[in-house]
Protein backbone atom coordinates (compact mmCIF):
# COMPACT_ATOMS: atom_id res chain seq x y z
CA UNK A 1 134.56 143.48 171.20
CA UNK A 2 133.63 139.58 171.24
CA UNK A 3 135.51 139.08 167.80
CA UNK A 4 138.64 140.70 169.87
CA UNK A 5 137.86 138.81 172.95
CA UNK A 6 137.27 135.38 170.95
CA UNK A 7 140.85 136.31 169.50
CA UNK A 8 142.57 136.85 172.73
CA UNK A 9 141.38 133.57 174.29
CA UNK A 10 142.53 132.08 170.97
CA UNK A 11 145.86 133.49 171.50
CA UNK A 12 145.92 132.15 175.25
CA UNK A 13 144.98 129.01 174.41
CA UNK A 14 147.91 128.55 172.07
CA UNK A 15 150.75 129.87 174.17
CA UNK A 16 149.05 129.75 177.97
CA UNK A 17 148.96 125.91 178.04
CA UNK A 18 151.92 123.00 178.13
CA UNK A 19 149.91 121.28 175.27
CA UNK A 20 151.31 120.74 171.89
CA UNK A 21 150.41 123.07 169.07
CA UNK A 22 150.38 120.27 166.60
CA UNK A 23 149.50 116.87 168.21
CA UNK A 24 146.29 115.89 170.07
CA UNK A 25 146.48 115.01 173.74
CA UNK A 26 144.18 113.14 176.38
CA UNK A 27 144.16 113.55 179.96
CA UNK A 28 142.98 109.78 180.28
CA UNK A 29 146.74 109.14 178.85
CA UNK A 30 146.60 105.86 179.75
CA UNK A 31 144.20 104.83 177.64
CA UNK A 32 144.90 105.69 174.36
CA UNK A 33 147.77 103.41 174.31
CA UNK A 34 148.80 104.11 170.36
CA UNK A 35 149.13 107.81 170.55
CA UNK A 36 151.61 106.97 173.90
CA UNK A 37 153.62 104.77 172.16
CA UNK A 38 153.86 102.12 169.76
CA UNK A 39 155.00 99.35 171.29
CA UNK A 40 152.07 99.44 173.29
CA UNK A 41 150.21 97.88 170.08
CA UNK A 42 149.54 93.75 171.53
CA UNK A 43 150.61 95.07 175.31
CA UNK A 44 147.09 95.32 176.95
CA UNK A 45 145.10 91.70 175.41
CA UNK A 46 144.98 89.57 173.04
CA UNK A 47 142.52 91.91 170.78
CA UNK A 48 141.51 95.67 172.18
CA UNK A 49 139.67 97.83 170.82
CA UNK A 50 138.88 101.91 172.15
CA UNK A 51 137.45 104.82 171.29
CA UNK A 52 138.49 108.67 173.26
CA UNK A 53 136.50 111.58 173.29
CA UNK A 54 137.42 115.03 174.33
CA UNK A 55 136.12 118.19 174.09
CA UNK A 56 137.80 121.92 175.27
CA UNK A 57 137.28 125.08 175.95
CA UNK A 58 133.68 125.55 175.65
CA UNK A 59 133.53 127.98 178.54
CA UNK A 60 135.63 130.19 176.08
CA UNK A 61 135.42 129.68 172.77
CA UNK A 62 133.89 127.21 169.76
CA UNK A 63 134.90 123.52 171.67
CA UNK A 64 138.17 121.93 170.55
CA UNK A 65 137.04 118.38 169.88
CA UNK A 66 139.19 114.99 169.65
CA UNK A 67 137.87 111.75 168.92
CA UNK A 68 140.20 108.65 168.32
CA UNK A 69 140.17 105.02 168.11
CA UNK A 70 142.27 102.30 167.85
CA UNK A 71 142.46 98.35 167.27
CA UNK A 72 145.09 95.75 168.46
CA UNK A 73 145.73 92.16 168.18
CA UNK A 74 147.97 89.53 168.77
CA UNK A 75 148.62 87.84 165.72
CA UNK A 76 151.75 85.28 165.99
CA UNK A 77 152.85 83.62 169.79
CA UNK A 78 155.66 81.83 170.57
CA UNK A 79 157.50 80.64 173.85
CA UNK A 80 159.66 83.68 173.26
CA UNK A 81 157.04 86.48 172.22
CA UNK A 82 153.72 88.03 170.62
CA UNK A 83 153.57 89.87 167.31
CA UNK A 84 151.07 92.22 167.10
CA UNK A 85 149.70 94.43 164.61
CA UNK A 86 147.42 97.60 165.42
CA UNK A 87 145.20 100.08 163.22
CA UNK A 88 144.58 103.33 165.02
CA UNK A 89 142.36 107.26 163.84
CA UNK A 90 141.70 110.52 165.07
CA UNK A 91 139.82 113.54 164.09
CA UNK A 92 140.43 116.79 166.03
CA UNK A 93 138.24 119.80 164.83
CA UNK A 94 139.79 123.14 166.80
CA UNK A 95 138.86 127.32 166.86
CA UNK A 96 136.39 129.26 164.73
CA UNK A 97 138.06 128.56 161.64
CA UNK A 98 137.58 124.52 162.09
CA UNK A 99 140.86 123.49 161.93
CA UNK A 100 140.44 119.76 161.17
CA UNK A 101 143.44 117.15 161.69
CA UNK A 102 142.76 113.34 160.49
CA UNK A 103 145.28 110.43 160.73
CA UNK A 104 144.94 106.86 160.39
CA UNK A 105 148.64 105.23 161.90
CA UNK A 106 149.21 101.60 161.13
CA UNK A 107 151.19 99.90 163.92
CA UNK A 108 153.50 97.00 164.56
CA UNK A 109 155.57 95.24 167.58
CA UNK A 110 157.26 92.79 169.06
CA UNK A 111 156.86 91.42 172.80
CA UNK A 112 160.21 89.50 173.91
CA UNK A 113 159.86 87.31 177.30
CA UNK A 114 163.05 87.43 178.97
CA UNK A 115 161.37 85.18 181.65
CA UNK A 116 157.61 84.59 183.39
CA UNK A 117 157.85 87.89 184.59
CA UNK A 118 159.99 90.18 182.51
CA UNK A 119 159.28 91.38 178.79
CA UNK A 120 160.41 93.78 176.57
CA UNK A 121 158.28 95.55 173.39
CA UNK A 122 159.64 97.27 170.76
CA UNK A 123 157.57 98.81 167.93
CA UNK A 124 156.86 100.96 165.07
CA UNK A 125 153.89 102.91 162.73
CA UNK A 126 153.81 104.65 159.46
CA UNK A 127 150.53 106.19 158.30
CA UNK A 128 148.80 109.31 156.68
CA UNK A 129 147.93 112.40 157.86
CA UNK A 130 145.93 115.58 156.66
CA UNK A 131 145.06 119.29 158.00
CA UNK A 132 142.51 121.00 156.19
CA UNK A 133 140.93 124.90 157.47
CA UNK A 134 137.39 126.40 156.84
CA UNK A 135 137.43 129.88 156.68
CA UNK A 136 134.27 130.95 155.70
CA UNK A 137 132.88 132.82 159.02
CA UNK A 138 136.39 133.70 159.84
CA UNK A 139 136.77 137.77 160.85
CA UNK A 140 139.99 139.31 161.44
CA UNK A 141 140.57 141.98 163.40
CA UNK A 142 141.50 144.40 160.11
CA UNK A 143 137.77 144.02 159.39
CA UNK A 144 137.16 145.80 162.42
CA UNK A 145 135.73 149.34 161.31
CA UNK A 146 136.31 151.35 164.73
CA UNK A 147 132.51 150.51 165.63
CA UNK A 148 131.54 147.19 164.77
CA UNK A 149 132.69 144.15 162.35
CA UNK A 150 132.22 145.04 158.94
CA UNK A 151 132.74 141.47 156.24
CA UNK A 152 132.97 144.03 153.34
CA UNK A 153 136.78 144.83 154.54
CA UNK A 154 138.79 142.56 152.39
CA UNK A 155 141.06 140.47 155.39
CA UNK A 156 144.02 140.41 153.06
CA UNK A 157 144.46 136.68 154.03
CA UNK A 158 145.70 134.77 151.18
CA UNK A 159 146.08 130.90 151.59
CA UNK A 160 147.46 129.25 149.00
CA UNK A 161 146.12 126.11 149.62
CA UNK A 162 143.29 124.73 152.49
CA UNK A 163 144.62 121.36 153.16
CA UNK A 164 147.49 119.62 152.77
CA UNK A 165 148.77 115.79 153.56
CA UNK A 166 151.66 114.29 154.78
CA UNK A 167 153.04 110.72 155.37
CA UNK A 168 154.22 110.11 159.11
CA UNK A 169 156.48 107.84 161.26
CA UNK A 170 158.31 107.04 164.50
CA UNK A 171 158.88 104.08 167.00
CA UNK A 172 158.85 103.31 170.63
CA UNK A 173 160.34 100.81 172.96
CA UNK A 174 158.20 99.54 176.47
CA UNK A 175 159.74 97.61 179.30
CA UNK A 176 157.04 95.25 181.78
CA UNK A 177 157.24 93.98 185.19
CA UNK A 178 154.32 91.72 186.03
CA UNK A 179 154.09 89.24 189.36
CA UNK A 180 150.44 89.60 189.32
CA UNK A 181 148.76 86.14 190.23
CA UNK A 182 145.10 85.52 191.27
CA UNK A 183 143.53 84.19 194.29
CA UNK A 184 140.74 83.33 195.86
CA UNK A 185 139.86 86.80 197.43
CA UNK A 186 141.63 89.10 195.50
CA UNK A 187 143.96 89.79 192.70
CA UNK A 188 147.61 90.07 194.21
CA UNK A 189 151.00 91.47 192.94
CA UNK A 190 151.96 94.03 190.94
CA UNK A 191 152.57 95.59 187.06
CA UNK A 192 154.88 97.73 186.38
CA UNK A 193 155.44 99.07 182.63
CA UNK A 194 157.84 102.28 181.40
CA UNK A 195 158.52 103.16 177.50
CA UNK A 196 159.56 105.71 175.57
CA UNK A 197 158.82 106.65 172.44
CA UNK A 198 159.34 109.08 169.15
CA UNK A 199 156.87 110.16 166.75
CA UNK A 200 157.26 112.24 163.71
CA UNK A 201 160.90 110.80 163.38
CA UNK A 202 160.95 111.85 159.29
CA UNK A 203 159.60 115.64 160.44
CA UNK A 204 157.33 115.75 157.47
CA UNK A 205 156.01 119.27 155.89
CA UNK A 206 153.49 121.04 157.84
CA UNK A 207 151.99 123.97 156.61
CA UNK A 208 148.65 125.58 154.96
CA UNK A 209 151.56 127.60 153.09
CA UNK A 210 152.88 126.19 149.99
CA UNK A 211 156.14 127.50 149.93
CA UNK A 212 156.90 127.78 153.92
CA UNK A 213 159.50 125.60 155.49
CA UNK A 214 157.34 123.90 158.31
CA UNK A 215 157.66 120.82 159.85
CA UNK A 216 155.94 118.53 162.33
CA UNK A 217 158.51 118.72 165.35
CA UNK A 218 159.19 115.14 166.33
CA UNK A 219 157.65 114.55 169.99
CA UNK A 220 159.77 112.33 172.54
CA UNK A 221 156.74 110.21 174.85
CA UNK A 222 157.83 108.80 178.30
CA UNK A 223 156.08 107.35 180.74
CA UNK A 224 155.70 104.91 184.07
CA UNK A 225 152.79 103.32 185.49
CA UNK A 226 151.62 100.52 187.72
CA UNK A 227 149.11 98.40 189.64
CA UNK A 228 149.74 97.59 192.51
CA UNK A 229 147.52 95.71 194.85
CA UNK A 230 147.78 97.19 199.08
CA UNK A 231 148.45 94.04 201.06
CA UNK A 232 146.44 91.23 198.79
CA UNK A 233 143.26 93.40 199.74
CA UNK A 234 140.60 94.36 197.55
CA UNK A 235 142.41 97.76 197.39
CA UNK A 236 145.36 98.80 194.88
CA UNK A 237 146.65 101.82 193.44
CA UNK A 238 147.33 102.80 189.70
CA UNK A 239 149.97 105.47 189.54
CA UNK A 240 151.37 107.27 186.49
CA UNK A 241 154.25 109.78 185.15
CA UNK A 242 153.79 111.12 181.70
CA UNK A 243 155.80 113.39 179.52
CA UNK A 244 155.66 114.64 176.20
CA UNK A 245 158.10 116.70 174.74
CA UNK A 246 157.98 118.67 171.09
CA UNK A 247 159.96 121.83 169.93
CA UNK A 248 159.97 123.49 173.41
CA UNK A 249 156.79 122.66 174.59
CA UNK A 250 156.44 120.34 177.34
CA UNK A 251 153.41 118.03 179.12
CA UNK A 252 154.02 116.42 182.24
CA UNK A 253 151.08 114.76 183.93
CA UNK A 254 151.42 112.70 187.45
CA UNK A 255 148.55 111.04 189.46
CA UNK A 256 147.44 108.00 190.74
CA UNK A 257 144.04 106.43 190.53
CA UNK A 258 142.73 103.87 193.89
CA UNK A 259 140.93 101.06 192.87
CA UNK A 260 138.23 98.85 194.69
CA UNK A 261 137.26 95.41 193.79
CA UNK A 262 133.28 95.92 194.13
CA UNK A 263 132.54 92.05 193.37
CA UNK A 264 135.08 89.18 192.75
CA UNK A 265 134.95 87.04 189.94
CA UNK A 266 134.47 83.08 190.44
CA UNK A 267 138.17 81.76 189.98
CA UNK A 268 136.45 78.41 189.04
CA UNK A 269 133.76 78.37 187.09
CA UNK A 270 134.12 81.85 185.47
CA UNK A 271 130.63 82.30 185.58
CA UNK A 272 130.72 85.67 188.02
CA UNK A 273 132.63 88.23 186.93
CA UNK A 274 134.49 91.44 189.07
CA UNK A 275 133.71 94.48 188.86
CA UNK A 276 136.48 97.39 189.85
CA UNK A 277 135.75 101.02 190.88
CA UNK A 278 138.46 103.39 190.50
CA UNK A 279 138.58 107.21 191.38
CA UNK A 280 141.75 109.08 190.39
CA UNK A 281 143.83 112.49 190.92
CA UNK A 282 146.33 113.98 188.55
CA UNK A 283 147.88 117.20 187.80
CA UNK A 284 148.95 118.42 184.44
CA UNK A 285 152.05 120.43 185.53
CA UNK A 286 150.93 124.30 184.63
CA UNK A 287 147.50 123.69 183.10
CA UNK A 288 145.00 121.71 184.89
CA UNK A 289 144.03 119.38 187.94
CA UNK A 290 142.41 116.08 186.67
CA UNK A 291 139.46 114.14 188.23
CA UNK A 292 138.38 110.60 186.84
CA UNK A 293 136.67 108.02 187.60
CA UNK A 294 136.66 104.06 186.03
CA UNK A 295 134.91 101.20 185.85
CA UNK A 296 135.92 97.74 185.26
CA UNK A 297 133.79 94.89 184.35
CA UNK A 298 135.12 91.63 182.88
CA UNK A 299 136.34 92.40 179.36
CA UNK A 300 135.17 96.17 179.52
CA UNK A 301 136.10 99.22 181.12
CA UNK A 302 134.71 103.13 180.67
CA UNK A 303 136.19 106.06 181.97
CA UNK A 304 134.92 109.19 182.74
CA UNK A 305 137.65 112.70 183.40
CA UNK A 306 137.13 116.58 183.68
CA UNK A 307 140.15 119.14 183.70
CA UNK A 308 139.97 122.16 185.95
CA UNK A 309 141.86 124.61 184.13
CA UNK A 310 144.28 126.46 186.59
CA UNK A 311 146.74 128.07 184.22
CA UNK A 312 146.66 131.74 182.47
CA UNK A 313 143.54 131.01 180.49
CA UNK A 314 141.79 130.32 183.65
CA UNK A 315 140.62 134.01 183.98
CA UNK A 316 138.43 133.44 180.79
CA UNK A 317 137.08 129.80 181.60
CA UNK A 318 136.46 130.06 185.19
CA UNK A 319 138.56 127.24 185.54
CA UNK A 320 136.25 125.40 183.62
CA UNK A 321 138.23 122.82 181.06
CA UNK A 322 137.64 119.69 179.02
CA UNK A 323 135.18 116.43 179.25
CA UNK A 324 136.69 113.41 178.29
CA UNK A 325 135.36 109.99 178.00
CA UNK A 326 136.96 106.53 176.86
CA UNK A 327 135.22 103.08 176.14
CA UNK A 328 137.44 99.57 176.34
CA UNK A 329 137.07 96.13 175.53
CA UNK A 330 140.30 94.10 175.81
CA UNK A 331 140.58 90.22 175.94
CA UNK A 332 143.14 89.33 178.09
CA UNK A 333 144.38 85.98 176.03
CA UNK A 334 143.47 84.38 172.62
CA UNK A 335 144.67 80.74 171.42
CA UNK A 336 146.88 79.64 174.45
CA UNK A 337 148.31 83.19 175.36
CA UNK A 338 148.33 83.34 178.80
CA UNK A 339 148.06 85.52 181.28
CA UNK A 340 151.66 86.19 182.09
CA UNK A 341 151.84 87.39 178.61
CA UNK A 342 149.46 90.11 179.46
CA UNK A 343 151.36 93.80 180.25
């Protein structure tokens, strides 16, 4: 019976969320810029570096567990633009059978000033991918005797091959908004970015089956978001609107995170530097409710999230979901970029 039941929450955890049945996903969306879209790649600092972590469904099942990471830098400026390249890699290891994806993505864009405030990015990646499955402790239900698991039953699964690679693509385009100027007391103004983006644009082959048609769906990425500082106070407010669309499935996540200055930095001498506190709410539109929290100091950033499962599956995980945890450092400006050129 907890072969069956470990197959059933399988099952449910497939079809019972809005998440994608091939690509990874992070609640922290934000902040794992290259898997949001390209032309993100330069947009945040001169050079940033991350790493995500999240792990799923232990309440339930073996944990479904994503790490990724990613580089960026600004390598060319001009009075009319960055060029930036970026390197980015995840691993996700998912279910009893170990279902491993790897891919390592390079990345490259463009940032156009159309004046101090205004820019637009446009950018692109090609990379590698592979899938591979372990199915030595696998047991299928036709193994089931009528009394208990018996590993003697042939399964009468046949796999032709256990991992396969593929070569992947797609592009994105980000507009930015940024008035943001700093004073004495507090940072003031506002940022305001929105992109859209396409990945898997070449639909390459997708399948543990040699001769099967499968493909990786191409997945359309939108999103908004903003800071915005409350009345030049110490207070602000980081909204976001996310969607991800691929072959019918669909991920829409909306929140907004409020964010305290703790301690200013010296405008001067540089010497102290802030710290910000942010606590944030967002909902995953038929899956989950999402707490996090952030901090901010100087170059470097962590942030801490939990899902609270509230869709189908939520009967077998006691509404129990995924940890997730991301570390930044970004520089905001390298070799005369400024500030303004920061998204």
């Amino acid at each position: 019976m907890k072969n069956l039941k470990t197959l059933l929450v399988s099952i449910l955890i497939l079809i019972g969320n809005c998440n994608f049945a091939q690509d990874i996903h992070f609640s922290q969306v934000g902040f794992s810029p290259l898997t949001l879209n390209p032309a993100l790649t330069g947009a945040n600092g001169a050079i940033n570096g991350l790493i995500n972590y999240r792990s799923q469904w232990a309440s339930v099942a073996k944990p479904y567990n994503t790490m990724a990471a990613s580089f960026d830098m600004r390598v060319m400026e001009s009075k009319n633009g960055i060029f930036a390249v970026g390197l980015n890699f995840f691993n996700d290891q998912s279910g009893e059978s170990r279902i491993s994806q790897n891919s390592v993505n390079l990345h490259l864009a463009y940032h156009m000033f159309l004046n101090d405030e205004h820019s637009i990015g446009v950018g692109i990646y090609g990379g590698w991918g592979q899938n591979a499955l372990t199915l030595n402790d696998d047991k299928w239900g036709v193994q089931y005797d009528g009394a208990a698991y018996n590993g003697s039953i042939g399964s009468g699964e046949n796999f032709a091959r256990q991992s396969f690679s593929y070569i992947d693509a797609g592009t994105g385009i980000v507009y930015s908004f940024n008035d943001s100027r700093s004073g004495f007391s507090a940072d003031e103004g506002k940022r305001v970015n929105a992109g859209i983006a396409v990945y898997h644009v070449n639909e390459p082959s997708y399948s543990f089956v040699a001769a099967a048609n499968d493909k990786l769906n191409m997945r359309m990425s939108g999103f908004v978001d903003a800071l915005i500082t409350l009345n030049g106070s110490r207070n602000s407010i980081r909204p976001g609107a996310y969607v991800n669309l691929q072959n019918g499935s669909k991920e829409i996540v909306l929140g907004t995170y409020y964010r305290y200055m703790a301690t200013q930095g010296s405008q001067i001498t540089g010497f102290k530097k802030p710290l910000y506190l942010s606590l944030g709410g967002f909902y995953r539109f038929g899956d989950a409710f999402i707490t996090k929290f952030m901090a901010e100091f100087h170059e470097y950033s962590l942030g801490l999230a939990y899902d609270f499962n509230v869709s189908n599956l939520s009967t077998f995980s006691r509404s129990l979901g995924g940890f997730e945890l991301f570390l930044r450092y970004s520089m905001p400006q390298l070799g005369g970029i400024g500030t303004k050129a920061r998204i």
